[in-house]
C-alpha atoms as a PDB file:
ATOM      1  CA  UNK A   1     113.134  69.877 123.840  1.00  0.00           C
ATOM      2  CA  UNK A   2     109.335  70.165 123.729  1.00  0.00           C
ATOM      3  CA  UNK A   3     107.368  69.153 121.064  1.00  0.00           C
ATOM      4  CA  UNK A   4     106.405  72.203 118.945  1.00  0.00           C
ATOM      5  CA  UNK A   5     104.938  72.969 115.394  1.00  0.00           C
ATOM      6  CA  UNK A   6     107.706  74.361 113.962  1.00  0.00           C
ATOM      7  CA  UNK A   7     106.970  75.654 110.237  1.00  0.00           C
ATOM      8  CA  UNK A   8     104.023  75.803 108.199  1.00  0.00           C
ATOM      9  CA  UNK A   9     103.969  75.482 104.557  1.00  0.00           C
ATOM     10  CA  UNK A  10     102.344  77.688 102.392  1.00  0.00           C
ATOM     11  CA  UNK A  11     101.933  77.341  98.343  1.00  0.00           C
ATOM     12  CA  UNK A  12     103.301  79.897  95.820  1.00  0.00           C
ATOM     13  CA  UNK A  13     102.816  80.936  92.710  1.00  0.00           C
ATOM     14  CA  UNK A  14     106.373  83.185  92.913  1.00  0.00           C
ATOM     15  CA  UNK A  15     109.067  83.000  95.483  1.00  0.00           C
ATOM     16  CA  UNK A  16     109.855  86.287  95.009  1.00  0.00           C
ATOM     17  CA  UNK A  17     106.519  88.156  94.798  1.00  0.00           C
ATOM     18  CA  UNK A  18     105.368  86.098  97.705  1.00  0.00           C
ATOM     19  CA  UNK A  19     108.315  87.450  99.443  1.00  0.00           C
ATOM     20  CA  UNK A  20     107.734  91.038  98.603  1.00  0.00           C
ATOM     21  CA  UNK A  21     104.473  90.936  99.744  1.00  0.00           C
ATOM     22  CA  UNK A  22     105.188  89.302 103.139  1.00  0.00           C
ATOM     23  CA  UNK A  23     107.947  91.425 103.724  1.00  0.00           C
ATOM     24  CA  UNK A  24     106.567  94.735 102.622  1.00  0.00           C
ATOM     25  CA  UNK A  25     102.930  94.556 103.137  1.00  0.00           C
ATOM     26  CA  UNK A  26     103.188  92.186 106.379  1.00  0.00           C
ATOM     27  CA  UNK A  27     106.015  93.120 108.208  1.00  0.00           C
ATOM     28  CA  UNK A  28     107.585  89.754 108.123  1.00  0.00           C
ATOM     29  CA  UNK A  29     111.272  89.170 107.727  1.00  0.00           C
ATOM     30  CA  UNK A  30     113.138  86.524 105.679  1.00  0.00           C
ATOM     31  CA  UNK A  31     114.762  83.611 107.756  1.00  0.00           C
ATOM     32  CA  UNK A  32     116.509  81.905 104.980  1.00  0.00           C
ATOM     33  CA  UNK A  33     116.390  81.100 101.214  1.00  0.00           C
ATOM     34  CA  UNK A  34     118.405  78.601  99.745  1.00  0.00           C
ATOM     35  CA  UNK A  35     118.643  77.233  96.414  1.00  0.00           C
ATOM     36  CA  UNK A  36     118.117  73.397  96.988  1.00  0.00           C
ATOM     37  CA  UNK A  37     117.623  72.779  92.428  1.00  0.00           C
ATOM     38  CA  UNK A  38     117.102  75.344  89.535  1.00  0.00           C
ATOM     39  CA  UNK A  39     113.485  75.743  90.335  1.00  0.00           C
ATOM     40  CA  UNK A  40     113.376  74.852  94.628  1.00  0.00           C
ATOM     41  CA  UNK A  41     114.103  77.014  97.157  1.00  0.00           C
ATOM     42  CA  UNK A  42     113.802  76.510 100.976  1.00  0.00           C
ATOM     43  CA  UNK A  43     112.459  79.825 101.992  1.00  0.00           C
ATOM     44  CA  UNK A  44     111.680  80.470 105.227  1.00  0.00           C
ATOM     45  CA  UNK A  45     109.717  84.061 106.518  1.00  0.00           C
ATOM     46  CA  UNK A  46     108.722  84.616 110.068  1.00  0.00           C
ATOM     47  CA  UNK A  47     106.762  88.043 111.471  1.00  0.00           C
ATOM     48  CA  UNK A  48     109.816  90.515 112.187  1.00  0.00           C
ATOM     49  CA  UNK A  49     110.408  90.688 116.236  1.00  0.00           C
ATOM     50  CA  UNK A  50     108.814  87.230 116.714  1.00  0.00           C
ATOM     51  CA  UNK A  51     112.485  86.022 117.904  1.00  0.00           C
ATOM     52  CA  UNK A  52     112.069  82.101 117.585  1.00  0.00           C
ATOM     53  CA  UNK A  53     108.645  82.186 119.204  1.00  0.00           C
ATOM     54  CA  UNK A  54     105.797  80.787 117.148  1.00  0.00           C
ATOM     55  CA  UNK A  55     105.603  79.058 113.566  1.00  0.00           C
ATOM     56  CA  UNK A  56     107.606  80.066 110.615  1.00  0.00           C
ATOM     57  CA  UNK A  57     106.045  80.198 107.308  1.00  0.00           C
ATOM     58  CA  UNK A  58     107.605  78.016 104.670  1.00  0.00           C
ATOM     59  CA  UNK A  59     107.054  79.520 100.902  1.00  0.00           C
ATOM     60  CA  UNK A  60     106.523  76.306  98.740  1.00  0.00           C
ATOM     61  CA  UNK A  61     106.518  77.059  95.313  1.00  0.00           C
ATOM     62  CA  UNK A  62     103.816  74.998  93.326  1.00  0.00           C
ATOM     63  CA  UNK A  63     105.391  72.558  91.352  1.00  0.00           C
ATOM     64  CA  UNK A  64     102.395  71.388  89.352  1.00  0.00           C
ATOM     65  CA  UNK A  65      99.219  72.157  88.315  1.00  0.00           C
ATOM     66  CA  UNK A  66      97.182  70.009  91.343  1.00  0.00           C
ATOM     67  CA  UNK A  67      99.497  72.202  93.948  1.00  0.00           C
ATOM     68  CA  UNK A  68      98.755  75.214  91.921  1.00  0.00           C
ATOM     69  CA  UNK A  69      94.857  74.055  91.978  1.00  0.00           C
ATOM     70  CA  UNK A  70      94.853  74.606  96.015  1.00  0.00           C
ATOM     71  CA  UNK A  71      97.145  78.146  96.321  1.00  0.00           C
ATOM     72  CA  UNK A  72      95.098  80.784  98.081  1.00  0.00           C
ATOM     73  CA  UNK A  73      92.900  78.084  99.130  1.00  0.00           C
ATOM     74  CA  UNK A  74      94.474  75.674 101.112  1.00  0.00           C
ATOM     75  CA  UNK A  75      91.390  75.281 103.641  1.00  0.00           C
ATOM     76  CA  UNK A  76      88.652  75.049 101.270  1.00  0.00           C
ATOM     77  CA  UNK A  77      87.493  78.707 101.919  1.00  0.00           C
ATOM     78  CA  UNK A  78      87.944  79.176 106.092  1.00  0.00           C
ATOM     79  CA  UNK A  79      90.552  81.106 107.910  1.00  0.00           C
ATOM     80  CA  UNK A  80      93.946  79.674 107.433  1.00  0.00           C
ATOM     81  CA  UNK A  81      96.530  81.222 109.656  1.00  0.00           C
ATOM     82  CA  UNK A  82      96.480  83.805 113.020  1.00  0.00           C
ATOM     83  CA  UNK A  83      98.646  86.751 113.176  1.00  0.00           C
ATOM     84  CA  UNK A  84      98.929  87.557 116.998  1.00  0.00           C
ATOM     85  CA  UNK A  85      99.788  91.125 118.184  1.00  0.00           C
ATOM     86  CA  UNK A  86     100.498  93.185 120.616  1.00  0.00           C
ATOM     87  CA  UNK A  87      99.207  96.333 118.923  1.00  0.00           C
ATOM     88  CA  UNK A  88      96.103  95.838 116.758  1.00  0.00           C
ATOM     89  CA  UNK A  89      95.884  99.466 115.891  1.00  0.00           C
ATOM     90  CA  UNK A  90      99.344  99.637 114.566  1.00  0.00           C
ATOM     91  CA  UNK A  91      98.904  96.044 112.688  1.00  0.00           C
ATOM     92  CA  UNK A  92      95.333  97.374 111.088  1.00  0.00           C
ATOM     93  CA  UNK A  93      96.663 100.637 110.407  1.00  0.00           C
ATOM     94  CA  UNK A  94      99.281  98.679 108.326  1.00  0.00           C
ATOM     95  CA  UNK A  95      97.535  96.094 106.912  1.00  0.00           C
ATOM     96  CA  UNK A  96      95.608  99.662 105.409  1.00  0.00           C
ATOM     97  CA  UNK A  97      98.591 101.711 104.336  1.00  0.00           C
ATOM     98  CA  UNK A  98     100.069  98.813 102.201  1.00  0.00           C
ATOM     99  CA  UNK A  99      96.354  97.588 100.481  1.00  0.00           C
ATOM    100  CA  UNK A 100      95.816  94.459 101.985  1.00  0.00           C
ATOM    101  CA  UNK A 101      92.743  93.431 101.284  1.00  0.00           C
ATOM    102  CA  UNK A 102      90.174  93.556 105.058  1.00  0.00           C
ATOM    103  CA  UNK A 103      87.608  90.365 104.450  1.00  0.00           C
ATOM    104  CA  UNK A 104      85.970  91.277 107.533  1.00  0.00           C
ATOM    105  CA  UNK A 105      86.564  94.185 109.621  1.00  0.00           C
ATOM    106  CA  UNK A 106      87.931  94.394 112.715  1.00  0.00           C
ATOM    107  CA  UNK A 107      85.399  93.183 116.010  1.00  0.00           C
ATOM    108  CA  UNK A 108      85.566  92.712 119.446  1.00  0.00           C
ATOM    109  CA  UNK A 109      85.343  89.377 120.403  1.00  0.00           C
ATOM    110  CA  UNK A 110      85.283  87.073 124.101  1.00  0.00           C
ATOM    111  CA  UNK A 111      89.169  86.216 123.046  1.00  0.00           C
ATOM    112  CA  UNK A 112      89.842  89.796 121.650  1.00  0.00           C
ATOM    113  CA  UNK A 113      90.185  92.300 118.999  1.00  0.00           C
ATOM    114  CA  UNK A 114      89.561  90.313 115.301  1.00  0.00           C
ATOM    115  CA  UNK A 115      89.699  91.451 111.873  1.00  0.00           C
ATOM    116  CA  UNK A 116      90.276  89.290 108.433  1.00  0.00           C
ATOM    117  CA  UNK A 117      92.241  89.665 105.871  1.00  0.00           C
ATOM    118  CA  UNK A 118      93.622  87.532 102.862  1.00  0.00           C
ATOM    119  CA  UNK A 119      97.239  87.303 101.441  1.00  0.00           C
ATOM    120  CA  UNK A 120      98.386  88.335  97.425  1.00  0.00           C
ATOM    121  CA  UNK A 121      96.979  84.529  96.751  1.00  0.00           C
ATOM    122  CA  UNK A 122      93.626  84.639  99.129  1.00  0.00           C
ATOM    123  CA  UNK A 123      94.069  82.613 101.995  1.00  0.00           C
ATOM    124  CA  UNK A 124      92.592  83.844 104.518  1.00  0.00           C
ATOM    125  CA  UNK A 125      94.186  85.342 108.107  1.00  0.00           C
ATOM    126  CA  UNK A 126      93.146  86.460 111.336  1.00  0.00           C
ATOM    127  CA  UNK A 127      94.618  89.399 112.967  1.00  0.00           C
ATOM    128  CA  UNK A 128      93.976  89.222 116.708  1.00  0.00           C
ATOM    129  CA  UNK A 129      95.177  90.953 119.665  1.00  0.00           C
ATOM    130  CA  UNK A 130      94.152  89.017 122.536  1.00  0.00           C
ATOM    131  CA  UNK A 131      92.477  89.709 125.328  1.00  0.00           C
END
């Protein structure tokens, strides 16, 4: 097997609200979520259709208050992850109906179509279509 990046993780405030946004306001779908203690699951979201390719976002609930210090701002302000698609109409049009907050708005760039948007928590994303 080739090396590959596998899984990301992101911090939480809520399991379940992170999931509801992800799910309903990104399009993503849920991989797995298992209940390793009381408080820890292992939950695992990828963007629906992505079939195994790419990284999967792991939801890491912050378990105390120097995690919680650093959620929505894992990267000290700058764009954290990059949402590829195939449609950037569709993807903008959605990232509209369902509220999600545009940072910048979208541009045409040398590597393609570009907008920015932040998660419930305010990390920062790029939507790009390539060229």
């Amino acid at each position: 097997m080739e090396r590959m990046i596998g899984q990301i993780s992101i911090l939480v405030k809520d399991y379940d609200e992170a999931l509801k946004f992800y799910i309903n306001n990104l399009g993503f779908e849920l991989i797995e979520d298992t209940q390793l203690t009381p408080e820890k699951r292992w939950v695992v979201i990828a963007p629906k259709n992505s079939d195994g390719r790419g990284c999967n976002l792991l939801l890491a609930k912050a378990s105390n208050s120097l995690q919680e210090n650093f959620i929505g701002n894992q990267t000290g302000g700058r764009v954290f992850l990059f949402l590829y698609t195939d449609d950037f109409k569709r993807d903008h049009d959605q990232l509209i109906k369902n509220e999600v907050k545009i940072v910048r708005p979208p541009s045409q760039e040398a590597y393609g179509q570009v907008l920015v948007f932040s998660d419930l928590y305010g990390n920062l994303w790029d939507l790009i279509q390539p060229k």
